[in-house]
N, C-alpha and C. Protein backbone atom coordinates (compact mmCIF):
# COMPACT_ATOMS: atom_id res chain seq x y z
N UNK A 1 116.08 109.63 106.10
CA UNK A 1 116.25 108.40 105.36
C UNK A 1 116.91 107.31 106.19
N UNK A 2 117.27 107.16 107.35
CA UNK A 2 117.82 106.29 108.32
C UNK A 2 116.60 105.47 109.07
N UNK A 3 116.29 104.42 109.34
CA UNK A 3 115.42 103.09 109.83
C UNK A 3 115.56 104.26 110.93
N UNK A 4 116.35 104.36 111.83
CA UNK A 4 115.68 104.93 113.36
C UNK A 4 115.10 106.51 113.08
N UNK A 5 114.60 106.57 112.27
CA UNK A 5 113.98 107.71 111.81
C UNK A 5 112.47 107.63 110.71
N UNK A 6 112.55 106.43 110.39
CA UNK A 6 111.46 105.96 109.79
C UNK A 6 110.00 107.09 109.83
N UNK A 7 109.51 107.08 108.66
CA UNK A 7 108.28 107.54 108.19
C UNK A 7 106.78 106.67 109.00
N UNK A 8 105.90 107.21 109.86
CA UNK A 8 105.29 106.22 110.20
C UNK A 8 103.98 106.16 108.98
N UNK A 9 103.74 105.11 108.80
CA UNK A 9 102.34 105.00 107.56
C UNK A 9 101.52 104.56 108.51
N UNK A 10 100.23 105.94 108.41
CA UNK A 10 98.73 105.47 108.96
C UNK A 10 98.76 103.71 108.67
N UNK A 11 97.94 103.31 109.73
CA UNK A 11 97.97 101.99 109.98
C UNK A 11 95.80 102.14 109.41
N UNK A 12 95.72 102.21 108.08
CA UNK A 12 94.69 102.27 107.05
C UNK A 12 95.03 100.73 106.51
N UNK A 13 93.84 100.78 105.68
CA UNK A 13 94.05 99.40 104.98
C UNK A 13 94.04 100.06 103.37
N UNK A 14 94.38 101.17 103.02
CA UNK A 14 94.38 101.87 101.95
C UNK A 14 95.37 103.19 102.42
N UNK A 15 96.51 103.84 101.65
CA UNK A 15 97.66 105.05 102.35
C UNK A 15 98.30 104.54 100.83
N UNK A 16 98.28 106.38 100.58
CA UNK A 16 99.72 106.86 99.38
C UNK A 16 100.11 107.57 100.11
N UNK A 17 101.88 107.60 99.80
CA UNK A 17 102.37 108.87 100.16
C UNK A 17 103.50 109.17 98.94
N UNK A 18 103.68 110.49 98.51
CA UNK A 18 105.09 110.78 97.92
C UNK A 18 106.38 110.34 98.38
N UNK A 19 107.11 110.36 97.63
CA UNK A 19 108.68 110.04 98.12
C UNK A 19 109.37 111.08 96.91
N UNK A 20 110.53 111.51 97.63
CA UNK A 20 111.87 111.80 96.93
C UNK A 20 113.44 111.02 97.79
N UNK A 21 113.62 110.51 97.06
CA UNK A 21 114.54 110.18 97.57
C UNK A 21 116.27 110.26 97.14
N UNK A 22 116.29 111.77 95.71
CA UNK A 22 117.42 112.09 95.18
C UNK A 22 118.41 112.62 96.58
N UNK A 23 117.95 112.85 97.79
CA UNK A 23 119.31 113.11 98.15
C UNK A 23 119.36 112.05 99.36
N UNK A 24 119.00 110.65 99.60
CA UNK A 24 118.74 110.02 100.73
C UNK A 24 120.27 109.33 100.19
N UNK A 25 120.65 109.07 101.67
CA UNK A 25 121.98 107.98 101.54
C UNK A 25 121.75 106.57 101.57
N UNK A 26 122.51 106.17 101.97
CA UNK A 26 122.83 104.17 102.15
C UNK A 26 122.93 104.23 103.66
N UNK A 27 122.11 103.07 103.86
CA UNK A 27 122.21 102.47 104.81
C UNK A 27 122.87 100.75 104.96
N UNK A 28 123.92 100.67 105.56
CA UNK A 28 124.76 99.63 105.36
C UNK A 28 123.90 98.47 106.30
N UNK A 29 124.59 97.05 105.59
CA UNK A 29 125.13 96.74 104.27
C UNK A 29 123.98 96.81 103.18
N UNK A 30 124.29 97.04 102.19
CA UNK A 30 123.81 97.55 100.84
C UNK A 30 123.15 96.51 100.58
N UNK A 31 123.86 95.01 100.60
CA UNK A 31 123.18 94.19 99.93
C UNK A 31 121.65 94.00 100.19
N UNK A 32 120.83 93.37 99.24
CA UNK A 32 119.34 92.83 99.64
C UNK A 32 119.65 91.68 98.22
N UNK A 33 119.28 90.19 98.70
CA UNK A 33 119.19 89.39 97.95
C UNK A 33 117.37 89.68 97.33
N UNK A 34 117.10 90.09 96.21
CA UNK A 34 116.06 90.07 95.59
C UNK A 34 115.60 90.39 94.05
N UNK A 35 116.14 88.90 93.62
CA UNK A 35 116.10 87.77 93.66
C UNK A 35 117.53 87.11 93.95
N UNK A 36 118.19 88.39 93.56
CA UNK A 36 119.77 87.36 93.67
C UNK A 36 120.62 88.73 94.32
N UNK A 37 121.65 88.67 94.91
CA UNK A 37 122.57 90.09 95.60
C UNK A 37 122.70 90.76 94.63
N UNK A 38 122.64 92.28 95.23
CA UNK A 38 121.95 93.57 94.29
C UNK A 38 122.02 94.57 95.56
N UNK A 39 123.11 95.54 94.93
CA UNK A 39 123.00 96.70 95.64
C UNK A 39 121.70 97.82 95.86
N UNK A 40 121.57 97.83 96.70
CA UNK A 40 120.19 98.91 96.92
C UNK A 40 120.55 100.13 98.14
N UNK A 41 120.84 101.29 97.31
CA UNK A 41 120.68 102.49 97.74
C UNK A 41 120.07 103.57 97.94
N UNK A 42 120.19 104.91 98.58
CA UNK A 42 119.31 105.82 98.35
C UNK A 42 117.92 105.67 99.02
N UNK A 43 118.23 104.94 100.16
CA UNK A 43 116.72 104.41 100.71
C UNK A 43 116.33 105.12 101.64
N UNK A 44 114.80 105.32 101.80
CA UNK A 44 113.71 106.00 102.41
C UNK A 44 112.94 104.58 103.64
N UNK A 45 112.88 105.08 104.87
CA UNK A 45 112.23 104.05 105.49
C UNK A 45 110.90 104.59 106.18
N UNK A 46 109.77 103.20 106.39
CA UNK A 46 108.64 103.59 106.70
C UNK A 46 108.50 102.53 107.90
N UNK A 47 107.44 103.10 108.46
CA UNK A 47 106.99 101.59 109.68
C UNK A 47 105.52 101.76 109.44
N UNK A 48 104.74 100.44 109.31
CA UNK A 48 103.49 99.96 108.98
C UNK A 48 103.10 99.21 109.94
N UNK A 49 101.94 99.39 110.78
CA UNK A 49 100.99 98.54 111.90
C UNK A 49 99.82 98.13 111.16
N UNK A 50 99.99 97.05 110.75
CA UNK A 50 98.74 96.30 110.08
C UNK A 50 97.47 96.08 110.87
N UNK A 51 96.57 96.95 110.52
CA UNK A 51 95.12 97.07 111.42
C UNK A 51 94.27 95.86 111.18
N UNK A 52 94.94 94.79 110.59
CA UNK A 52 93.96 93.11 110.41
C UNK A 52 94.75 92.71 109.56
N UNK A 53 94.67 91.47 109.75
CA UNK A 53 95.30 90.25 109.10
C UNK A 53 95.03 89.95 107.72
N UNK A 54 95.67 89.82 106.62
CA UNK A 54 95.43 89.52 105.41
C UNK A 54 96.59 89.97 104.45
N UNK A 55 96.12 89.87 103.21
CA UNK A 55 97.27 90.18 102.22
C UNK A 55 97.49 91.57 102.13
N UNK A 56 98.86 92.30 102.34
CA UNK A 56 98.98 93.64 101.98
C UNK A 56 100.27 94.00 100.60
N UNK A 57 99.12 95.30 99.92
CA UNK A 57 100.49 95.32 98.47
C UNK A 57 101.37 96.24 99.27
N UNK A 58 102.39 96.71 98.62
CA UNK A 58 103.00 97.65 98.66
C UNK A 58 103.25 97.87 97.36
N UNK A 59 103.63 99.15 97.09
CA UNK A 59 103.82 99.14 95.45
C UNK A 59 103.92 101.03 95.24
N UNK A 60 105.10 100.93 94.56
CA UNK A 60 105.50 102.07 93.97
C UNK A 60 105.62 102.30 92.62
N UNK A 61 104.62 101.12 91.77
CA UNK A 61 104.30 101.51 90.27
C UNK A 61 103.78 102.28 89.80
N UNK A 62 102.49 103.20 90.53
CA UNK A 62 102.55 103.92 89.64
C UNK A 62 102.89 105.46 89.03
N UNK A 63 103.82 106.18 90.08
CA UNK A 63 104.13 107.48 89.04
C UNK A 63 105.85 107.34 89.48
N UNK A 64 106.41 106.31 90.36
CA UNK A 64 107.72 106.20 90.12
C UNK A 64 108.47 106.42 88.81
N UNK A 65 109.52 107.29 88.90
CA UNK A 65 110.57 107.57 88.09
C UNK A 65 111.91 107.50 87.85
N UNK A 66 112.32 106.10 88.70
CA UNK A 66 113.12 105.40 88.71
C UNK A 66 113.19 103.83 88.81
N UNK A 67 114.23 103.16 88.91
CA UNK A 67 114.30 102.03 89.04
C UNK A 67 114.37 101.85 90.59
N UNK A 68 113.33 101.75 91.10
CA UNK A 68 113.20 101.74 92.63
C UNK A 68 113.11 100.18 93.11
N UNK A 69 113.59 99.65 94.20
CA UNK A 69 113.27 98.14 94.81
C UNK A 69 112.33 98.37 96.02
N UNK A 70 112.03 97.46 96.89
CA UNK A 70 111.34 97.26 98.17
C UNK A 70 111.69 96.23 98.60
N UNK A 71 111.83 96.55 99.82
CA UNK A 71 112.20 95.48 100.90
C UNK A 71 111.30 95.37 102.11
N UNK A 72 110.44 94.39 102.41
CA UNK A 72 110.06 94.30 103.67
C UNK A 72 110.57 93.88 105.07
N UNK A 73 110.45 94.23 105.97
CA UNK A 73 111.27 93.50 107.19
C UNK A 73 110.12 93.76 108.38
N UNK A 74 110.80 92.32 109.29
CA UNK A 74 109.54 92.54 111.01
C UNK A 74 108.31 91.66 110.39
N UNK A 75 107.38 92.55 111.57
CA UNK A 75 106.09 91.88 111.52
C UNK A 75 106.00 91.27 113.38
N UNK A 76 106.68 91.76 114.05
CA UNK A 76 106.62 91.89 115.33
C UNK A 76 106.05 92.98 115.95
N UNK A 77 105.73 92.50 117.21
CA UNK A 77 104.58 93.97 117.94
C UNK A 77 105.39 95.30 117.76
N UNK A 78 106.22 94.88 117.66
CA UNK A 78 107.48 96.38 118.16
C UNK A 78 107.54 96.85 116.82
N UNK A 79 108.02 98.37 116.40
CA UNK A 79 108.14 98.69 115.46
C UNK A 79 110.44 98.79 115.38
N UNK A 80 111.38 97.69 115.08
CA UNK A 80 112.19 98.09 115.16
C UNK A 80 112.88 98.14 113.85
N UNK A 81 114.06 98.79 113.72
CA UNK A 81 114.90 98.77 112.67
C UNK A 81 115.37 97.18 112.71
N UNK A 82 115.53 96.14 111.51
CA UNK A 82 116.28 94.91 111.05
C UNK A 82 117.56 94.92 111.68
N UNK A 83 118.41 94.18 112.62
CA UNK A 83 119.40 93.60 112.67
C UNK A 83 120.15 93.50 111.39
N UNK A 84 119.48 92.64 110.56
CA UNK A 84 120.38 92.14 109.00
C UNK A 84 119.44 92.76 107.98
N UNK A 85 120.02 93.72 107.33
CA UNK A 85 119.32 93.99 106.04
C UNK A 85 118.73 93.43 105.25
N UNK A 86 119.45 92.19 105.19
CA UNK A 86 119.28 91.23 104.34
C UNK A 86 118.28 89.87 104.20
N UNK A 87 117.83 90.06 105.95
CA UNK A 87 116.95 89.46 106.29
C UNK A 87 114.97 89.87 105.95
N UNK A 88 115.25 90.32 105.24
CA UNK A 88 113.79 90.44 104.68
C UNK A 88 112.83 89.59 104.43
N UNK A 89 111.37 90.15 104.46
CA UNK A 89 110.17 88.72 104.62
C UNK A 89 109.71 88.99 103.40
N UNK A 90 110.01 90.34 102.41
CA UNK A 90 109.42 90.38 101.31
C UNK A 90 110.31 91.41 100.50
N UNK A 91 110.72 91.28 99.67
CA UNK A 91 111.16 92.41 98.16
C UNK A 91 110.40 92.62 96.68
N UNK A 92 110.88 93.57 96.37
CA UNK A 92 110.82 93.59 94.95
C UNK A 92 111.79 93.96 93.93
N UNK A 93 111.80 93.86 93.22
CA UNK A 93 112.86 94.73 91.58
C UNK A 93 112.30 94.25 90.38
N UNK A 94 112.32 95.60 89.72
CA UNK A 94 111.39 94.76 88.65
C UNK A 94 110.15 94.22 88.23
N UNK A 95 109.67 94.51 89.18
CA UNK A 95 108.40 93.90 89.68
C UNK A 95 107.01 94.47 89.54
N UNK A 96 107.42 95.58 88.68
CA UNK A 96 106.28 96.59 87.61
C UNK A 96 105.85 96.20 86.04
N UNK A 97 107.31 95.41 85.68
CA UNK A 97 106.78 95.52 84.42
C UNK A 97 108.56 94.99 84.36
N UNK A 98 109.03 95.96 82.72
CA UNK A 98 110.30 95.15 82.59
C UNK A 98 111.57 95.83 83.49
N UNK A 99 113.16 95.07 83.12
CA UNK A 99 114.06 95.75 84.16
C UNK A 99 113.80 97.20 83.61
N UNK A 100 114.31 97.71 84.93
CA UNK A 100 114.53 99.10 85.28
C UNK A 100 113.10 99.98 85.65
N UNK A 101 112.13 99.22 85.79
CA UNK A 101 111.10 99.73 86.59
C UNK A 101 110.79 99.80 87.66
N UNK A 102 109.64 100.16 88.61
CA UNK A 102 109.91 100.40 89.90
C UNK A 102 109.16 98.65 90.54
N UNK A 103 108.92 98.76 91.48
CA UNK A 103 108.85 97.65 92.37
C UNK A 103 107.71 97.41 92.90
N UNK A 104 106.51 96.21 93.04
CA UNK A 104 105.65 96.15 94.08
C UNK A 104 105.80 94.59 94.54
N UNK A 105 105.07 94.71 95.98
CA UNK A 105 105.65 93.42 96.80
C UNK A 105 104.27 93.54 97.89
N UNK A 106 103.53 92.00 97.57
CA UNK A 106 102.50 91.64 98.41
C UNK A 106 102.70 90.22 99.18
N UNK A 107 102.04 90.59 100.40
CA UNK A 107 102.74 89.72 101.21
C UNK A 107 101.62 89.43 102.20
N UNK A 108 101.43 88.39 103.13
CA UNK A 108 100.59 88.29 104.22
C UNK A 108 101.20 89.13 105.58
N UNK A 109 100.42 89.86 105.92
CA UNK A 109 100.53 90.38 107.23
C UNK A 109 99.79 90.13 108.44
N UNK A 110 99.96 89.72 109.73
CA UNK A 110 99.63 89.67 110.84
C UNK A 110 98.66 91.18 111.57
N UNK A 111 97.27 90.94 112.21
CA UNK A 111 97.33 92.20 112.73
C UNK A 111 97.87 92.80 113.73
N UNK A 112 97.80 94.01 113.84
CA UNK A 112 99.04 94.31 115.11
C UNK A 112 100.00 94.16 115.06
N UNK A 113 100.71 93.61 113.97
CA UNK A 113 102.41 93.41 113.80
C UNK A 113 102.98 94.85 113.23
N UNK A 114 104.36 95.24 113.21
CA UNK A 114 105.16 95.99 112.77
C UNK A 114 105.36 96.20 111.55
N UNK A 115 105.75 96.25 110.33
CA UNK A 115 106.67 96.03 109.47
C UNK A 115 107.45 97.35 109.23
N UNK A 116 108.70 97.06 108.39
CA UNK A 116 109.59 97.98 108.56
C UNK A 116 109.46 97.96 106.59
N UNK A 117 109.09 99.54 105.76
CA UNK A 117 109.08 99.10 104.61
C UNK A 117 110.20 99.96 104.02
N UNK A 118 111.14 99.46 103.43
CA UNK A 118 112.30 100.18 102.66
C UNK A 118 112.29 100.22 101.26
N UNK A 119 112.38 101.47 100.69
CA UNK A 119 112.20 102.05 100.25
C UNK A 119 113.32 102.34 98.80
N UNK A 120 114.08 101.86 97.85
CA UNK A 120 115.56 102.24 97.52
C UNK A 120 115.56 102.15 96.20
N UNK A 121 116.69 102.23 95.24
CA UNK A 121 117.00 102.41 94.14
C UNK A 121 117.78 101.37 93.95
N UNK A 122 118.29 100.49 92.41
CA UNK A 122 119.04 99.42 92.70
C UNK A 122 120.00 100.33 91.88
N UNK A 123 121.59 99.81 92.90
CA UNK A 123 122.74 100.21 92.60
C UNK A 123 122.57 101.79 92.97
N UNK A 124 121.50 102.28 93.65
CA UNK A 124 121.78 103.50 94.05
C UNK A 124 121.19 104.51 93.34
N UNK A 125 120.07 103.92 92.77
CA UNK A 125 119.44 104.42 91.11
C UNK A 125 118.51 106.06 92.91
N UNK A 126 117.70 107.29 92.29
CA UNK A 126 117.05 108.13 92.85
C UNK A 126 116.21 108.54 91.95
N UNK A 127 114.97 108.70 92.49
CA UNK A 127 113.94 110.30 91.71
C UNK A 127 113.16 110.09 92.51
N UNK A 128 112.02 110.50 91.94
CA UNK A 128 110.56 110.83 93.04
C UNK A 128 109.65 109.33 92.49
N UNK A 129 108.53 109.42 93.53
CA UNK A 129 107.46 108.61 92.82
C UNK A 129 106.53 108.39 93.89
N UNK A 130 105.27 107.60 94.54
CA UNK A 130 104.77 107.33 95.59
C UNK A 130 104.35 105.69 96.14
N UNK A 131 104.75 105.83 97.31
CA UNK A 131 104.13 104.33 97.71
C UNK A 131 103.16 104.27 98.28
N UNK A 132 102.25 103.06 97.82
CA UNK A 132 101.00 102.79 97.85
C UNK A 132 100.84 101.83 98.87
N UNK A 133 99.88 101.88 99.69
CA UNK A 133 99.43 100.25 100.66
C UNK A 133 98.32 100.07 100.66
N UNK A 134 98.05 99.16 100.15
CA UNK A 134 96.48 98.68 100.09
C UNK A 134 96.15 97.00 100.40
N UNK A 135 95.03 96.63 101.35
CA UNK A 135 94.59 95.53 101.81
C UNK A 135 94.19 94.99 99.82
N UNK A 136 94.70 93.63 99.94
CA UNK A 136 94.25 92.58 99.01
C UNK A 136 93.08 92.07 99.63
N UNK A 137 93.15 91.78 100.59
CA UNK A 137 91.73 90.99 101.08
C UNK A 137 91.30 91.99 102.19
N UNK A 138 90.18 92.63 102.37
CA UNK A 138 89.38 93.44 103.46
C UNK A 138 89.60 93.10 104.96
N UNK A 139 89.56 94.67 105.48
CA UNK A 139 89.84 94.34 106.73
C UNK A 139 88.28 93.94 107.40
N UNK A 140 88.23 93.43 108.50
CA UNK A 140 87.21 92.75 109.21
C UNK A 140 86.89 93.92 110.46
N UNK A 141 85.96 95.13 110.29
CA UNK A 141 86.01 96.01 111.15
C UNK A 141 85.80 95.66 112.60
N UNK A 142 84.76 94.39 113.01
CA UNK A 142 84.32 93.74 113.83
C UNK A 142 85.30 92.88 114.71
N UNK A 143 86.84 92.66 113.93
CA UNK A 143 88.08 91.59 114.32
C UNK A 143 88.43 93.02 115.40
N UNK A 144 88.45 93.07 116.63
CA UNK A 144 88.79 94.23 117.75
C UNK A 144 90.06 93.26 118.32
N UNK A 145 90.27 92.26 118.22
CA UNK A 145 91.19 91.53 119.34
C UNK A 145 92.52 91.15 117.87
N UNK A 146 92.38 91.16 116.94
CA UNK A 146 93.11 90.86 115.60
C UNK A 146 93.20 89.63 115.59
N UNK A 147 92.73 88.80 115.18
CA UNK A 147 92.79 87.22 115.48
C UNK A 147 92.55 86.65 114.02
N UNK A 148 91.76 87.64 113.33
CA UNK A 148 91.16 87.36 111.99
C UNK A 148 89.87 86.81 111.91
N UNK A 149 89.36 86.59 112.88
CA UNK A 149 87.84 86.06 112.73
C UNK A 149 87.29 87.53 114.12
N UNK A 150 85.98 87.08 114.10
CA UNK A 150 84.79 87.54 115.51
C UNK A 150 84.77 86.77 115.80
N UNK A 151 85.15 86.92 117.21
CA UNK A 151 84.80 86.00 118.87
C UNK A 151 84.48 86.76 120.09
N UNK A 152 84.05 86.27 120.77
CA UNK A 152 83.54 86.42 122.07
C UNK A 152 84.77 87.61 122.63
N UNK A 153 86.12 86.98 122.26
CA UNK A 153 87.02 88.32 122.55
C UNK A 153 87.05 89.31 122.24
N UNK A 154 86.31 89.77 120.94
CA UNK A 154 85.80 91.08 120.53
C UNK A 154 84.78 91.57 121.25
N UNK A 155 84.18 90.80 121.27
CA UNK A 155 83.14 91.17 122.11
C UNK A 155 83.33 91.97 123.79
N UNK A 156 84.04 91.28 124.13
CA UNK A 156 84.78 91.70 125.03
C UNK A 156 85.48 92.96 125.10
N UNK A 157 86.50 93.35 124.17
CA UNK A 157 86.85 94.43 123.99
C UNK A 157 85.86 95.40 123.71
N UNK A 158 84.90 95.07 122.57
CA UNK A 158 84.02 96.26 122.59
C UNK A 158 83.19 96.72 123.79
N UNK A 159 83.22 96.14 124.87
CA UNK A 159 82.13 95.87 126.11
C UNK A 159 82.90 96.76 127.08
N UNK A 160 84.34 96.16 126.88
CA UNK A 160 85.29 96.87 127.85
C UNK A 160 85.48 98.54 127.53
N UNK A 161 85.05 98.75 126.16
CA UNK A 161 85.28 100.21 125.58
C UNK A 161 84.17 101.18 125.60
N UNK A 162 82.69 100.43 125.65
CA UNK A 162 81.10 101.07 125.80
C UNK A 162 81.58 102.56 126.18
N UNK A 163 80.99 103.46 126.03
CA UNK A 163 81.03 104.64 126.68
C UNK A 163 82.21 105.59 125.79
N UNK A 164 82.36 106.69 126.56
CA UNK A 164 83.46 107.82 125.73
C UNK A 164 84.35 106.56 125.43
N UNK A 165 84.87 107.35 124.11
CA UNK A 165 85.94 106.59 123.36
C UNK A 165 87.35 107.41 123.87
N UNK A 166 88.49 106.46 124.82
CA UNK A 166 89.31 106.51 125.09
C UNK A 166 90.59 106.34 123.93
N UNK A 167 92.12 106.35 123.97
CA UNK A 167 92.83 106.40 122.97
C UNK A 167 93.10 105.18 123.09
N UNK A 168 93.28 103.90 124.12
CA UNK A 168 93.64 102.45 123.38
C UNK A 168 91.81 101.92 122.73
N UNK A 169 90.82 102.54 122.61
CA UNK A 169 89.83 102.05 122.57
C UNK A 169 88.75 102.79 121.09
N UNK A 170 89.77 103.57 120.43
CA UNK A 170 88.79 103.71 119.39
C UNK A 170 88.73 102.85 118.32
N UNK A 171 89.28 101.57 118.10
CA UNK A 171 89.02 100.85 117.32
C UNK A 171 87.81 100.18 117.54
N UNK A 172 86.86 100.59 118.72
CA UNK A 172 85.74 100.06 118.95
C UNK A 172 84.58 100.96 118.63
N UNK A 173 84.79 101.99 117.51
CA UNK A 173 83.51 102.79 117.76
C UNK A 173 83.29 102.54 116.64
N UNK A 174 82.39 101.88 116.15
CA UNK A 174 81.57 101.61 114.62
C UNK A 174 81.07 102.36 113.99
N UNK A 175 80.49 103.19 114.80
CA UNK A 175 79.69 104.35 114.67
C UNK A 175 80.42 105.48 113.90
């Protein structure tokens, strides 16, 4: 349950996974302004490589069994743990339905960027439930360079990859 230990999530444009998080600790400082300062404990961390550019959910509505939040952080090449907790690019609470439900949070993502997704209970709330990631808008299988469109730089990459599929180069096999 510690950021330098993070869960990595397939970098899919669709990934569930379970969570328990009754015996995860705090990671300091507690606070996350979302919408207003609010303790959030008991947190589980993930790292997400967005395979194309567009809107991504996150969302732990539906078999969560607690009052769970989300916090997003990053979106840089690197996958690192936040400096400031508090510095987040996206949250939730509440954000299922009424208080004390669990949380989802959609946001634009960069391709090839990082994000760091946390995972927590407000005030320290725990149980089980699963988080979901799914593309709002489709990924572009043809985008090889992540730019968000096809160009000549894809092209390129796929040209540079022709032949056995190497490990920086299977995002080029269509086939």
């Amino acid at each position: 349950d510690l950021c330098s230990q993070a869960y990595k999530i397939p970098s899919a444009p669709t990934f569930n996974t379970p969570f328990d998080n009754r015996c995860a600790g705090w990671d300091a400082p507690t606070t996350v302004n979302c919408p207003f300062d609010t303790n959030m404990g008991g947190d589980l961390w993930y790292t997400y490589k967005a395979p194309c550019s567009g809107n991504v959910e996150f969302s732990t509505c539906d078999i969560t069994d607690y009052d769970a939040m989300l916090a997003v952080y990053g979106g840089t090449v690197s996958c690192t743990c936040p400096s400031s907790l508090t510095g987040h690019i996206g949250c939730g609470d509440d954000t299922c339905g009424p208080p004390g439900r669990p949380a989802i949070v959609t946001r634009s993502v960069t391709g090839g960027g990082c994000y760091m997704i946390r995972v927590g209970g407000w005030e320290g709330s725990t149980g089980t439930g699963d988080l979901s990631v799914s593309y709002v808008t489709a990924c572009n299988p043809t985008d090889l360079y992540l730019t968000g469109t096809t160009d000549l730089r894809d092209f390129a990459v796929f040209a540079n990859c022709l032949g056995p599929t190497t490990t920086s180069c299977s995002a080029s096999d269509f086939n």
